[in-house]
N, C-alpha and C. Protein backbone atom coordinates (compact mmCIF):
# COMPACT_ATOMS: atom_id res chain seq x y z
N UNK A 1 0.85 -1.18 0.00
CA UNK A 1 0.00 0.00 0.00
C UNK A 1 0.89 1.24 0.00
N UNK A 2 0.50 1.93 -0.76
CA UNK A 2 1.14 3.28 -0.86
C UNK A 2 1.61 4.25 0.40
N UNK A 3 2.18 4.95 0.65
CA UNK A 3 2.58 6.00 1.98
C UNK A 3 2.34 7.19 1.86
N UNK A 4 1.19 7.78 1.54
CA UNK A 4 1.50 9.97 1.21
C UNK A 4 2.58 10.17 2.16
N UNK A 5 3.50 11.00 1.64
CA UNK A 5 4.16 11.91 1.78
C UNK A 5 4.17 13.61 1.96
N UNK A 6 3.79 14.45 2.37
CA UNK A 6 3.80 16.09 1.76
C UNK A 6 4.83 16.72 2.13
N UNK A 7 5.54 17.87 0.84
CA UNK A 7 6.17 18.37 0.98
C UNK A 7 5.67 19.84 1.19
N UNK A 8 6.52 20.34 2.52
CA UNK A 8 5.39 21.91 2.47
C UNK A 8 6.13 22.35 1.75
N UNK A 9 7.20 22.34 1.15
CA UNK A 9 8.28 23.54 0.47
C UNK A 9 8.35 23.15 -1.53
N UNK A 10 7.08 22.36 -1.62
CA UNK A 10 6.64 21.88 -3.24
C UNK A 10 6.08 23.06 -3.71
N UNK A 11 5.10 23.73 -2.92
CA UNK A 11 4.57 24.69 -3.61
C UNK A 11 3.25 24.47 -4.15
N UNK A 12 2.76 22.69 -4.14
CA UNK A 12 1.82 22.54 -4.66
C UNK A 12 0.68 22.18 -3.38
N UNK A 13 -0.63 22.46 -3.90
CA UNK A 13 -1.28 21.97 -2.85
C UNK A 13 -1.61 20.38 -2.62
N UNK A 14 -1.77 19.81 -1.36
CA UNK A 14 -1.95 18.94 -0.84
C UNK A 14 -2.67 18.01 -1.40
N UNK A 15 -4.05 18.05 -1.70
CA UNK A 15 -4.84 17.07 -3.09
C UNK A 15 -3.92 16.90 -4.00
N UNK A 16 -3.06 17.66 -4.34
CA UNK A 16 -2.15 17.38 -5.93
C UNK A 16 -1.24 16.91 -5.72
N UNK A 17 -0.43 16.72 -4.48
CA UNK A 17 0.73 16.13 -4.12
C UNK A 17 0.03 14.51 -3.64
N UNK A 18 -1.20 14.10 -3.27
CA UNK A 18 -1.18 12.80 -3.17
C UNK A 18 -1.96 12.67 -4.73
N UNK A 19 -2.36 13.08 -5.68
CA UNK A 19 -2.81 12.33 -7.05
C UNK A 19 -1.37 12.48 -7.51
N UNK A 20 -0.40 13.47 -7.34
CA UNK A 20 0.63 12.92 -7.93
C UNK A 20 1.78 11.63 -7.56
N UNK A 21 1.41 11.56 -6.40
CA UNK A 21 2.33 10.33 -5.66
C UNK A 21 1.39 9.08 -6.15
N UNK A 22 0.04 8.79 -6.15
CA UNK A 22 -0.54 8.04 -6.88
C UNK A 22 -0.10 7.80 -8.61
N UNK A 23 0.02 8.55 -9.06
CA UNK A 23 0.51 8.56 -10.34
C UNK A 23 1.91 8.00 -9.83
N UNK A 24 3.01 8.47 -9.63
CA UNK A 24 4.17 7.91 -9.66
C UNK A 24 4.18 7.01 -9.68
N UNK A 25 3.20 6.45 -8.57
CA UNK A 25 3.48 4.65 -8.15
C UNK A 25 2.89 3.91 -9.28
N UNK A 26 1.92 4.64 -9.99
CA UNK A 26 1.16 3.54 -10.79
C UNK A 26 2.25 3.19 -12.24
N UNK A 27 3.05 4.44 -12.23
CA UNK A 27 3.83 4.91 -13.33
C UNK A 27 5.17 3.54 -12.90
N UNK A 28 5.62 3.71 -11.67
CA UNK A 28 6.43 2.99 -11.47
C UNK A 28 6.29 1.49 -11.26
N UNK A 29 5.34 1.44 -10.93
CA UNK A 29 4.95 -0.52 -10.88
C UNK A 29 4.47 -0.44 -9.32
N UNK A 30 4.83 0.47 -8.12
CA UNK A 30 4.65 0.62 -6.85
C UNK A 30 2.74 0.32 -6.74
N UNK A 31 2.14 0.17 -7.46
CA UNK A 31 0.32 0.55 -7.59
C UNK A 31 0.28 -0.72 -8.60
N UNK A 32 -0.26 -1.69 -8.64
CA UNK A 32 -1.06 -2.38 -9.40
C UNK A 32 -2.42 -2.14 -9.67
N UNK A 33 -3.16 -2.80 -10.77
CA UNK A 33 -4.47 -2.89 -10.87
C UNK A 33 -5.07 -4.08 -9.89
N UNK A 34 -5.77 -3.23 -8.78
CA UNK A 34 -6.79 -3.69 -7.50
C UNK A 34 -6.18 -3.68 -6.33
N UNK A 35 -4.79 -2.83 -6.48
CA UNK A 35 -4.49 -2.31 -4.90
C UNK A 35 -5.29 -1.42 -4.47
N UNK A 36 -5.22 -1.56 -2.63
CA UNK A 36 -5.99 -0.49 -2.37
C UNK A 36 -5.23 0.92 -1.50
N UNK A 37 -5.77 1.79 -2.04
CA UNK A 37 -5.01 2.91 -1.54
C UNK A 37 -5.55 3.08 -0.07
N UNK A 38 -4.99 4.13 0.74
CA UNK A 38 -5.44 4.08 2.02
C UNK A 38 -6.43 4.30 2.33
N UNK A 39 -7.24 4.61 3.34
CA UNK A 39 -8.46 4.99 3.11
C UNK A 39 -8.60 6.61 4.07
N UNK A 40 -9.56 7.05 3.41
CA UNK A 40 -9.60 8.93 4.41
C UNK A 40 -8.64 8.59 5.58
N UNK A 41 -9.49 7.32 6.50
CA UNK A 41 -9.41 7.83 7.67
C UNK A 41 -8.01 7.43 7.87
N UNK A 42 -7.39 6.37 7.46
CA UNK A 42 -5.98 6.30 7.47
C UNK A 42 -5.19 7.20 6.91
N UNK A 43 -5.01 7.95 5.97
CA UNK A 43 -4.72 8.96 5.41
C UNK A 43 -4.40 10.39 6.19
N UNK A 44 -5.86 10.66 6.92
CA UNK A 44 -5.88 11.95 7.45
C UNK A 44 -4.77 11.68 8.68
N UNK A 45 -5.47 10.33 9.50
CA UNK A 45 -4.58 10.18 10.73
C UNK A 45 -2.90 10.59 10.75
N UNK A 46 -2.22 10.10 9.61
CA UNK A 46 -0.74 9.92 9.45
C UNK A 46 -0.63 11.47 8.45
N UNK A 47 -1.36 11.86 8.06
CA UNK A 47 -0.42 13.45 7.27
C UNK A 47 -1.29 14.78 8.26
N UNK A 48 -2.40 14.35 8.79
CA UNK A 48 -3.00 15.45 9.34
C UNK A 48 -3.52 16.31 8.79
N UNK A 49 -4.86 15.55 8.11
CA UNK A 49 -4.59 16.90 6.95
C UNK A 49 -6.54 16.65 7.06
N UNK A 50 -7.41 17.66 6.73
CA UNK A 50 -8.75 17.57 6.56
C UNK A 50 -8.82 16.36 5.64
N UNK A 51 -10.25 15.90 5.93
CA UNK A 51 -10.62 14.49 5.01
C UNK A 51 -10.95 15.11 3.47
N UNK A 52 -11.75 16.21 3.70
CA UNK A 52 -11.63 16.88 2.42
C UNK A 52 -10.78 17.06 1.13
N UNK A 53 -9.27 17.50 1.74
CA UNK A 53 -8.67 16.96 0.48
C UNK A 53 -8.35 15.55 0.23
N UNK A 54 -8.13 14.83 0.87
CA UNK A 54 -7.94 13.13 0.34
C UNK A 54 -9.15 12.97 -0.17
N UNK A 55 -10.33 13.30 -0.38
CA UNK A 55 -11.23 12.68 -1.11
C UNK A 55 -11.40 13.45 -2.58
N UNK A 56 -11.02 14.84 -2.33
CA UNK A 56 -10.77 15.26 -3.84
C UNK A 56 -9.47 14.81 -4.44
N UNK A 57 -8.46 14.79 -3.76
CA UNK A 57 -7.23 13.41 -4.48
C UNK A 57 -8.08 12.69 -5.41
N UNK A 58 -8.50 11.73 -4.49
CA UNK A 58 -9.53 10.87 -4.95
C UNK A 58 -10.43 10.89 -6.00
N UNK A 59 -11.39 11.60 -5.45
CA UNK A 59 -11.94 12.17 -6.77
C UNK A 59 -11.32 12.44 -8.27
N UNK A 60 -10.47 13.12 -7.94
CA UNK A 60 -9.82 13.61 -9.16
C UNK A 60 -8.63 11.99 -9.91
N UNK A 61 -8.83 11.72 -9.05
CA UNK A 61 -8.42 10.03 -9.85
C UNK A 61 -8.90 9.06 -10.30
N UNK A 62 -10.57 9.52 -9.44
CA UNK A 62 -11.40 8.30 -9.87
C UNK A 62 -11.98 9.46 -11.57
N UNK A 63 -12.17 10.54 -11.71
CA UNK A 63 -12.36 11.09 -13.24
C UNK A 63 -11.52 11.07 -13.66
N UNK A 64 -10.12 10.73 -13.52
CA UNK A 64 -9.37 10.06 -14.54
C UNK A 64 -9.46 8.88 -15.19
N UNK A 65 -9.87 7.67 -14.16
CA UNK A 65 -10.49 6.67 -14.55
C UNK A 65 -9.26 5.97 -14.10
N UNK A 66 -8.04 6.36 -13.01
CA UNK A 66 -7.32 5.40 -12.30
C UNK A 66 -7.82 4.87 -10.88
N UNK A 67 -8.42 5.21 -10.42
CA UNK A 67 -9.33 3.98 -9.29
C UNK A 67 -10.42 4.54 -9.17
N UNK A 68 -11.42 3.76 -8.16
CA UNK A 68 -12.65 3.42 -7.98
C UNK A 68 -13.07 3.37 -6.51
N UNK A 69 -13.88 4.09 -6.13
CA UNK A 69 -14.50 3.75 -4.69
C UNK A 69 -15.39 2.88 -4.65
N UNK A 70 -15.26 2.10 -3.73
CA UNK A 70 -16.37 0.94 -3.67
C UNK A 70 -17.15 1.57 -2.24
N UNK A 71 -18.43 1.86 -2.23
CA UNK A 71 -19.27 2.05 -0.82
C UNK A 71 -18.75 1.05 0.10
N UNK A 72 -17.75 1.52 1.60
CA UNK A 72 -17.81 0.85 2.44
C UNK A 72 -17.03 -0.01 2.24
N UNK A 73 -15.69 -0.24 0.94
CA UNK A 73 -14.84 -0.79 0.90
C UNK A 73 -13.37 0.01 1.02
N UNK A 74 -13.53 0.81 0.19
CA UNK A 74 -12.55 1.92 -0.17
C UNK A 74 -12.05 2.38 -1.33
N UNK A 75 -10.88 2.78 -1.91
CA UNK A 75 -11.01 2.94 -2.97
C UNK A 75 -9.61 2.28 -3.89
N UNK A 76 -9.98 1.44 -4.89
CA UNK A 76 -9.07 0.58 -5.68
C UNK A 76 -8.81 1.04 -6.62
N UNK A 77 -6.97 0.63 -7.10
CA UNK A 77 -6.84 0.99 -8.61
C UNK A 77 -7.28 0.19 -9.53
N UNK A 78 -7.61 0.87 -10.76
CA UNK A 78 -8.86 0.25 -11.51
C UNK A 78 -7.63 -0.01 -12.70
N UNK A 79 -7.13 1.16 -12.70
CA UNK A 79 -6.33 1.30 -14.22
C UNK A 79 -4.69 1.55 -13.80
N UNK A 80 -3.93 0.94 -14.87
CA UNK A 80 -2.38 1.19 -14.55
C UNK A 80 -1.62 2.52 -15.53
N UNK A 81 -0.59 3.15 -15.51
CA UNK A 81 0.07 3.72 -16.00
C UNK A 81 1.42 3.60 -16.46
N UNK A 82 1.86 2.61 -16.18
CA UNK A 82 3.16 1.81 -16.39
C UNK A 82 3.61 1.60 -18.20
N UNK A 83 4.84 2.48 -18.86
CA UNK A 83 5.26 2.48 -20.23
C UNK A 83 6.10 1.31 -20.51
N UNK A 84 6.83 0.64 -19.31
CA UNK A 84 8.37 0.02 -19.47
C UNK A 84 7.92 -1.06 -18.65
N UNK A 85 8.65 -2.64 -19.21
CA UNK A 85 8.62 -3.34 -18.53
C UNK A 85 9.40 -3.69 -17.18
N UNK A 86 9.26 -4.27 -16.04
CA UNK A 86 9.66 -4.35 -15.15
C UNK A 86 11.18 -4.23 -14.76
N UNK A 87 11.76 -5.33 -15.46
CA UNK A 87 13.04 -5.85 -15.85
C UNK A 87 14.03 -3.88 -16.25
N UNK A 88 12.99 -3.49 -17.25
CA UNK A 88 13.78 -2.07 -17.89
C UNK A 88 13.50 -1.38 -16.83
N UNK A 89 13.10 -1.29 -16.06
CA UNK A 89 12.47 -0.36 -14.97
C UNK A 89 13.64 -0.37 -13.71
N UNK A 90 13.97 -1.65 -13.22
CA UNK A 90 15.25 -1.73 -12.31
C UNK A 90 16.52 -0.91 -12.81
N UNK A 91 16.84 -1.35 -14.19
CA UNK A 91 17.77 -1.48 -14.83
C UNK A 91 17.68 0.40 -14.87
N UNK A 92 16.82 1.15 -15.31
CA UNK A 92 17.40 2.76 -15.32
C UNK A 92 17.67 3.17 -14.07
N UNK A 93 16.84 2.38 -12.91
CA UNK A 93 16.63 2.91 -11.63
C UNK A 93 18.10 2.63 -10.87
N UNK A 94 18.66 1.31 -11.38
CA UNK A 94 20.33 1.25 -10.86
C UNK A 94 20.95 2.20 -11.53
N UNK A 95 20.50 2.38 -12.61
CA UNK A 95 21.98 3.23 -12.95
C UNK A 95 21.19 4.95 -12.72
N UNK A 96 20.18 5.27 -12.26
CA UNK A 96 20.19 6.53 -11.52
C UNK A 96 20.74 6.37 -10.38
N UNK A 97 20.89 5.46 -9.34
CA UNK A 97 21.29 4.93 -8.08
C UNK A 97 22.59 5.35 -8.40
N UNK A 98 23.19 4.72 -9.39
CA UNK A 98 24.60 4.92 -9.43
C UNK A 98 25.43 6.34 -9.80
N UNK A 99 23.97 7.28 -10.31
CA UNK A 99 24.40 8.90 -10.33
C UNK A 99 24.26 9.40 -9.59
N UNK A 100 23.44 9.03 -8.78
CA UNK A 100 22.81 9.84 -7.33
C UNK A 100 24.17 9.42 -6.37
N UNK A 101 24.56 8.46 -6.30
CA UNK A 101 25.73 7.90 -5.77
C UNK A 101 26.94 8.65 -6.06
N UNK A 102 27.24 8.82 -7.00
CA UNK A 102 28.52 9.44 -7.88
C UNK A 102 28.41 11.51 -7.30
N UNK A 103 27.03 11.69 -7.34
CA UNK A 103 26.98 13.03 -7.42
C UNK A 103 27.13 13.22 -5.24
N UNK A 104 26.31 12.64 -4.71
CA UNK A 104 27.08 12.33 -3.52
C UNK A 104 28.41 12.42 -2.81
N UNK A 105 29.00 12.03 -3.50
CA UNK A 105 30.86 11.55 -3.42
C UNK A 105 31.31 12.70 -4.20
N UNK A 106 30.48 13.51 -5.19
CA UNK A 106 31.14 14.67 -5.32
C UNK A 106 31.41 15.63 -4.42
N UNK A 107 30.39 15.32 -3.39
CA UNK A 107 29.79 16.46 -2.16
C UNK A 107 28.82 17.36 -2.59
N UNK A 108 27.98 17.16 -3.41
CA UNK A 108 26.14 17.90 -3.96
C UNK A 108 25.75 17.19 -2.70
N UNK A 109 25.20 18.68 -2.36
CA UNK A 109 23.55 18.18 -1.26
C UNK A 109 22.58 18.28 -1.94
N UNK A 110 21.32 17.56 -1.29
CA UNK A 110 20.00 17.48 -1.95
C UNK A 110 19.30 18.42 -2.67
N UNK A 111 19.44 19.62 -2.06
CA UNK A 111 19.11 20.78 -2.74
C UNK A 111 20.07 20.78 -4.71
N UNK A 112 21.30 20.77 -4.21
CA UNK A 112 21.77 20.88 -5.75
C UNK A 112 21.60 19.56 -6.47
N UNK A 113 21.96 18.73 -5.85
CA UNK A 113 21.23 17.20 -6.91
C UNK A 113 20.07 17.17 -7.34
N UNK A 114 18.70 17.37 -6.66
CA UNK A 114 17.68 17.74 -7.12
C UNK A 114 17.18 18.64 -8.15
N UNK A 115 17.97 20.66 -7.93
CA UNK A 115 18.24 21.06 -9.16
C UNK A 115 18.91 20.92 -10.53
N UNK A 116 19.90 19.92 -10.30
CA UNK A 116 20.23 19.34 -11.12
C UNK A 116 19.46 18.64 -12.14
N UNK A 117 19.29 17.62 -11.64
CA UNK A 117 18.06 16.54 -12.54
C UNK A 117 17.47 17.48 -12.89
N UNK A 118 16.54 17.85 -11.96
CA UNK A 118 15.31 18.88 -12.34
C UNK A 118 15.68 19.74 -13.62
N UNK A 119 16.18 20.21 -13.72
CA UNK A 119 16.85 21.37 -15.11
C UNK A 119 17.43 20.40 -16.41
N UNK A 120 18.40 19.24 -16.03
CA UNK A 120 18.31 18.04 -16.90
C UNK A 120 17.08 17.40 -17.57
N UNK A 121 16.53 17.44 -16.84
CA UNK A 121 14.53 16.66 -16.99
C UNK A 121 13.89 17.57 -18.36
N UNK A 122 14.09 18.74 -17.92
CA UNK A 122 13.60 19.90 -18.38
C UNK A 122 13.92 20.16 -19.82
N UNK A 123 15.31 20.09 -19.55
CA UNK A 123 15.94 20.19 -21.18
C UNK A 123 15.74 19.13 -21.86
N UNK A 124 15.98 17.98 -21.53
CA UNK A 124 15.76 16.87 -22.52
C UNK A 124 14.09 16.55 -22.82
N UNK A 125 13.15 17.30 -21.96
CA UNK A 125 12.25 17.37 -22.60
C UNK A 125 11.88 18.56 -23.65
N UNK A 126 12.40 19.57 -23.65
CA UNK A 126 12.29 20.43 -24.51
C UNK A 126 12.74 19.83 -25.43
N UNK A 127 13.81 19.51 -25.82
CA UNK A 127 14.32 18.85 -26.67
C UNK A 127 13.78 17.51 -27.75
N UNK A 128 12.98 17.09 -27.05
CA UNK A 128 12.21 15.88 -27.31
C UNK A 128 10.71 17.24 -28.38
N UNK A 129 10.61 17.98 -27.43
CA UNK A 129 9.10 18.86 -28.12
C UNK A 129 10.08 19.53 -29.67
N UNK A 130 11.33 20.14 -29.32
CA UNK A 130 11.91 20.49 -30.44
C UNK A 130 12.15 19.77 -31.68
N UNK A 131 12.56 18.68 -31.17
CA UNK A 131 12.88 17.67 -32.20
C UNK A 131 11.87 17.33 -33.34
């Protein structure tokens, strides 16, 4: 089962930071089709947060058409998001391990490793729209 996380220093609001951690996982293999995500009340308990936004999370995932509330069950992923097979999926994730590693031992703290990628991410997607 999944873990929300929030970052207060994202900038984004709270509903959007757990549909996007939902997405990641489904993106990453972490979410199958008919896991179940937490439910409000587990949710609110561990981030502290009104039930209100976890259910527009929710909401806004179930009109995507990636899970489903069941009355009195909770709510399941219905649909996956996953491009790459499993096997390819380790295989980029070691060798980011092994940059995140490398950039480490340079002495980058999180702050500059993070801007890093982040601005890397950026360009090679422009690049991809340019192309």
């Amino acid at each position: 089962m999944i873990r929300f996380r929030l970052d207060s220093r994202s900038g984004q609001p709270t509903y959007r930071q757990l549909v996007q951690q939902v997405r990641r996982a489904l993106r990453l293999g972490m979410l199958e089709i008919g896991d179940q995500l937490p439910t409000v009340k587990e949710a609110v308990s561990y981030l502290a947060i009104n039930p209100n936004t976890v259910l527009k999370a929710y909401r806004e995932l179930e009109l995507e058409g990636l899970v489903q509330s069941r009355q009195g069950q909770g709510t399941f992923v219905v649909q996956g998001l996953r491009g790459i097979t499993t096997s390819e999926h380790a295989r980029l994730r070691r060798s980011l391990s092994r940059w995140l590693r490398q950039a480490r031992e340079a002495g980058l703290d999180e702050e500059t490793i993070h801007s890093l990628f982040v601005d890397e991410l950026n360009d090679s997607l422009t690049d991809e729209v340019v192309a």
